[in-house]
Protein backbone atom coordinates (compact mmCIF):
# COMPACT_ATOMS: atom_id res chain seq x y z
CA UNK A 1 0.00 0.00 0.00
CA UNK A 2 1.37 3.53 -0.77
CA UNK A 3 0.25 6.21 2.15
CA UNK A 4 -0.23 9.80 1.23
CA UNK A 5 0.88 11.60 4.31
CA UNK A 6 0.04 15.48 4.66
CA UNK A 7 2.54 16.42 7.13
CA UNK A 8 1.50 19.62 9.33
CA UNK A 9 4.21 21.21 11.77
CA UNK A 10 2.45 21.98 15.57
CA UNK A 11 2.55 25.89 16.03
CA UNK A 12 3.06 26.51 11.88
CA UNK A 13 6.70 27.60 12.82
CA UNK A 14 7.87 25.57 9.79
CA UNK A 15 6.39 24.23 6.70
CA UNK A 16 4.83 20.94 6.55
CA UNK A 17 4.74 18.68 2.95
CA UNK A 18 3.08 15.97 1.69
CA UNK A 19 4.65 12.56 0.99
CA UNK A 20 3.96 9.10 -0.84
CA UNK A 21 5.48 6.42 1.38
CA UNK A 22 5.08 2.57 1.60
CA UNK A 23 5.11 2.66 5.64
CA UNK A 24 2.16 3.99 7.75
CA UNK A 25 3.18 6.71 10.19
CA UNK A 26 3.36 6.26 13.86
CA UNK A 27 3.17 8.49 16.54
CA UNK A 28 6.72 8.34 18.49
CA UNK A 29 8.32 7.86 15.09
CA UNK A 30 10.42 10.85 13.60
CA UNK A 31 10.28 12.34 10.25
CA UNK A 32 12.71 14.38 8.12
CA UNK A 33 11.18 17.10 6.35
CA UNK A 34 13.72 18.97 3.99
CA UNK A 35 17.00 19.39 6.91
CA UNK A 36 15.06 19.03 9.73
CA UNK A 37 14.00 16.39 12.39
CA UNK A 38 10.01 16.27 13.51
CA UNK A 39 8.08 13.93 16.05
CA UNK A 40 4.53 12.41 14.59
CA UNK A 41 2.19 13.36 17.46
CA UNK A 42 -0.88 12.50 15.65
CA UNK A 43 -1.89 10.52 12.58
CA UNK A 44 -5.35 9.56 11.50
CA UNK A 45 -6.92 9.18 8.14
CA UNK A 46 -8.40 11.86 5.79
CA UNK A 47 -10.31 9.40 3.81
CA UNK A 48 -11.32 5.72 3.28
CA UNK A 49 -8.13 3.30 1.53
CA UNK A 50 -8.84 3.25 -2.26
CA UNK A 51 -7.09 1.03 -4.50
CA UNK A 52 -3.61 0.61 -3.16
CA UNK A 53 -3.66 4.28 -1.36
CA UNK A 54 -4.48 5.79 2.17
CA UNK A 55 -4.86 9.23 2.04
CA UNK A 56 -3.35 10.48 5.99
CA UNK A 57 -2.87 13.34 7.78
CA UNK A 58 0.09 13.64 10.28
CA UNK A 59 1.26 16.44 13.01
CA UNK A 60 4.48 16.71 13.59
CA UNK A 61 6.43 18.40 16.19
CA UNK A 62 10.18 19.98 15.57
CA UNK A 63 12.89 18.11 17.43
CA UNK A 64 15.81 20.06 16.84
CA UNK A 65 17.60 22.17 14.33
CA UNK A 66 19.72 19.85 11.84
CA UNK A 67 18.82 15.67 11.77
CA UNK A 68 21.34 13.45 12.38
CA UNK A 69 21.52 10.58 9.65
CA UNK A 70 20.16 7.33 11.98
CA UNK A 71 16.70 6.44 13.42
CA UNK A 72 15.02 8.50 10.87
CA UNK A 73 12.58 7.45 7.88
């Protein structure tokens, strides 16, 4: 299945983005978007699974200012 995440940063500080991936977000997981590191706080779906897509929405929380290169998807 390919997931369509809409990413959204808490607070709006920094922008979000929208991804096709082949794993499901979880909240605890970490993100990079562009340089920078983000905790999923939320995830839930935008719309029913059609096909071989899931449409999701995720928030996100900044971590820090540059990501290192391990534990990140």
């Amino acid at each position: 299945m390919i997931y369509k995440v809409s990413y959204v940063v808490q607070g709006g500080d920094y922008p979000g983005g929208i991804r096709n991936q082949q794993d499901e977000p979880v909240v605890g997981e970490y993100v990079l978007i562009g340089p920078m590191r983000f905790e999923i706080i939320e995830v839930f779906e935008i719309m029913a699974p059609r096909d071989d897509f899931q449409f999701l929405h995720a928030t996100v929380r900044p971590i820090e200012e540059k990501a290192p290169s391990s534990n990140v998807k």
